[in-house]
C-alpha atoms as a PDB file:
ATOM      1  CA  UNK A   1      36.318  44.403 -84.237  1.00  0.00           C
ATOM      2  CA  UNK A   2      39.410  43.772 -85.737  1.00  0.00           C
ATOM      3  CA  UNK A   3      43.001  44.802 -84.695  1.00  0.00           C
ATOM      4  CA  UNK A   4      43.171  46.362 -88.013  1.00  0.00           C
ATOM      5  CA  UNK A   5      40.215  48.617 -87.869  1.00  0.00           C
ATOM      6  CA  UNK A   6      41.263  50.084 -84.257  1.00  0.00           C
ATOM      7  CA  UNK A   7      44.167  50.776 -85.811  1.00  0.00           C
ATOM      8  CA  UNK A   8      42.667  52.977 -88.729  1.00  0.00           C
ATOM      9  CA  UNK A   9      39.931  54.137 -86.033  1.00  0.00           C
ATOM     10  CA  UNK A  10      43.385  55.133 -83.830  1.00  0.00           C
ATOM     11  CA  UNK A  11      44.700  56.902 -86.874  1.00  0.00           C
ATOM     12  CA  UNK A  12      41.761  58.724 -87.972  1.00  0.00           C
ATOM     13  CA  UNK A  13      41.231  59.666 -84.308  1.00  0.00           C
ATOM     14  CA  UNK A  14      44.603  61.475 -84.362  1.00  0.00           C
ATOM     15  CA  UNK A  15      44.537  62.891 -87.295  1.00  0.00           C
ATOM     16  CA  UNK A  16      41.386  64.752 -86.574  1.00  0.00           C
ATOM     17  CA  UNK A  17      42.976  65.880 -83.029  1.00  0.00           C
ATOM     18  CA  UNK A  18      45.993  67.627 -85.184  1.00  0.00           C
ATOM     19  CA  UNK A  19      43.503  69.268 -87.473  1.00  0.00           C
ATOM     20  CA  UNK A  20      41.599  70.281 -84.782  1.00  0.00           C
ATOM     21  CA  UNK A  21      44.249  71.601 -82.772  1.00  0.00           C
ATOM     22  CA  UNK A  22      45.427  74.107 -85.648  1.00  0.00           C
ATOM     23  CA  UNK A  23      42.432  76.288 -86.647  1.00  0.00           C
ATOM     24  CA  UNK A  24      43.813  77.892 -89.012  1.00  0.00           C
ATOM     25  CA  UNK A  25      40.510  77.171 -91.781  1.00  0.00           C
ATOM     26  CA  UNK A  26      36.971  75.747 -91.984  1.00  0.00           C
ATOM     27  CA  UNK A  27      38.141  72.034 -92.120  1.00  0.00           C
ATOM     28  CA  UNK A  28      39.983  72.665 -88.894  1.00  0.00           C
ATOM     29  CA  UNK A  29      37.022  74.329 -87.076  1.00  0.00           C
ATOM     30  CA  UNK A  30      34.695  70.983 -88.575  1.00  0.00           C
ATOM     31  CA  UNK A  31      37.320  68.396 -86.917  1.00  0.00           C
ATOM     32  CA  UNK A  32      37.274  70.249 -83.378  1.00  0.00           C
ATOM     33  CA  UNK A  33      33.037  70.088 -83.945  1.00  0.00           C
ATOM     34  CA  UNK A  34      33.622  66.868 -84.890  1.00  0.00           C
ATOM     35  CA  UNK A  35      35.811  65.868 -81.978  1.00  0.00           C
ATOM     36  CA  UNK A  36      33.971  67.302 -79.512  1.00  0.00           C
ATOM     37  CA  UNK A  37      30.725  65.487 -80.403  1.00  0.00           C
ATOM     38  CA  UNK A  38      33.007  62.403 -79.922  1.00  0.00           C
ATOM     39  CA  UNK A  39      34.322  62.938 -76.502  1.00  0.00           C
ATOM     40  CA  UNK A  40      31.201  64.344 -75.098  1.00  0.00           C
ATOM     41  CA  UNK A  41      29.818  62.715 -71.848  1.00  0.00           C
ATOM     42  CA  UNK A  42      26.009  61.984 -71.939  1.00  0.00           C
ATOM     43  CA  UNK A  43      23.946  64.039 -70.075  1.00  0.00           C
ATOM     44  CA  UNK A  44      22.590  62.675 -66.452  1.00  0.00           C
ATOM     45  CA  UNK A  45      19.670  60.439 -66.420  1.00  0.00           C
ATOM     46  CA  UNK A  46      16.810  63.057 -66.725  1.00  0.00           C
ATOM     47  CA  UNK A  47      14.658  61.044 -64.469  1.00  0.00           C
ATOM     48  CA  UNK A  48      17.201  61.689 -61.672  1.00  0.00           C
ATOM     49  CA  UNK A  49      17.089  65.292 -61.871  1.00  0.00           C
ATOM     50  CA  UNK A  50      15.330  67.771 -59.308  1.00  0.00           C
ATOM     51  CA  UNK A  51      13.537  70.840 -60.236  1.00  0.00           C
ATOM     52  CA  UNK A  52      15.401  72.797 -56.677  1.00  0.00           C
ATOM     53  CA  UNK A  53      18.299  71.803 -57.694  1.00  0.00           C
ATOM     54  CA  UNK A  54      18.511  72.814 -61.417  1.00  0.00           C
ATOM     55  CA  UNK A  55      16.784  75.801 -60.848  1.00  0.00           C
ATOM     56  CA  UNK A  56      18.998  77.186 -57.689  1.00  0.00           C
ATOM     57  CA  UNK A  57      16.465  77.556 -54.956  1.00  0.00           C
ATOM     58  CA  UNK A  58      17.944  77.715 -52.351  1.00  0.00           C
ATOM     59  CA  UNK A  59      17.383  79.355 -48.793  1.00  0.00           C
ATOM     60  CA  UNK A  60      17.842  83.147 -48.673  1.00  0.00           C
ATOM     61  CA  UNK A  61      20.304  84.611 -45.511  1.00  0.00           C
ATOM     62  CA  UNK A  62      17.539  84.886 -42.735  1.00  0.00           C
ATOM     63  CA  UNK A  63      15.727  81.529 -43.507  1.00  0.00           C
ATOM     64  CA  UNK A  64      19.767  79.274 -42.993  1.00  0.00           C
ATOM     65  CA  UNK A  65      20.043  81.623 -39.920  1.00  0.00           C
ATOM     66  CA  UNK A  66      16.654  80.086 -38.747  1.00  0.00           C
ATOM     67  CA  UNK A  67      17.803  76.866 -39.639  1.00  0.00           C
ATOM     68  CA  UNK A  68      21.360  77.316 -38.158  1.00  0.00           C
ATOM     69  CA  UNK A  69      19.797  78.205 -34.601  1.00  0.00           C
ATOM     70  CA  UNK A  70      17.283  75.426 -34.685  1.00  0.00           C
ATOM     71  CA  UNK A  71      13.891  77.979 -35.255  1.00  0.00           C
ATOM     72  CA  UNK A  72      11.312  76.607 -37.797  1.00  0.00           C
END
């Protein structure tokens, strides 16, 4: 890529961050979408993910008491 096409990228880029920034209409609402798609962070590798986790169950008071004293 060329130094002069980072520099319009670099331009563009701000300009969208001041439109975004003001709200004040329906072109500044469409830069903040549009800004936000491009600093999003992909999501974690699905493959990685566990079921427990996502889903938050977890152990209820009694059954970490258990746990916490060594009972099965």
């Amino acid at each position: 890529m060329s130094r002069r096409s980072e520099e319009v990228r670099a331009k563009v880029a701000m300009w969208l961050a001041r439109r975004a920034s003001r709200d004040t209409g329906l072109l500044d609402r469409l830069c903040r979408q549009m800004l936000g798609r491009a600093l999003s962070q992909p999501e974690l590798d699905a493959a990685m993910r566990d079921d427990w986790v996502d889903g938050d169950l977890g152990f209820d008071a009694d059954e970490l008491e258990r746990y916490q004293r060594g009972e099965s």
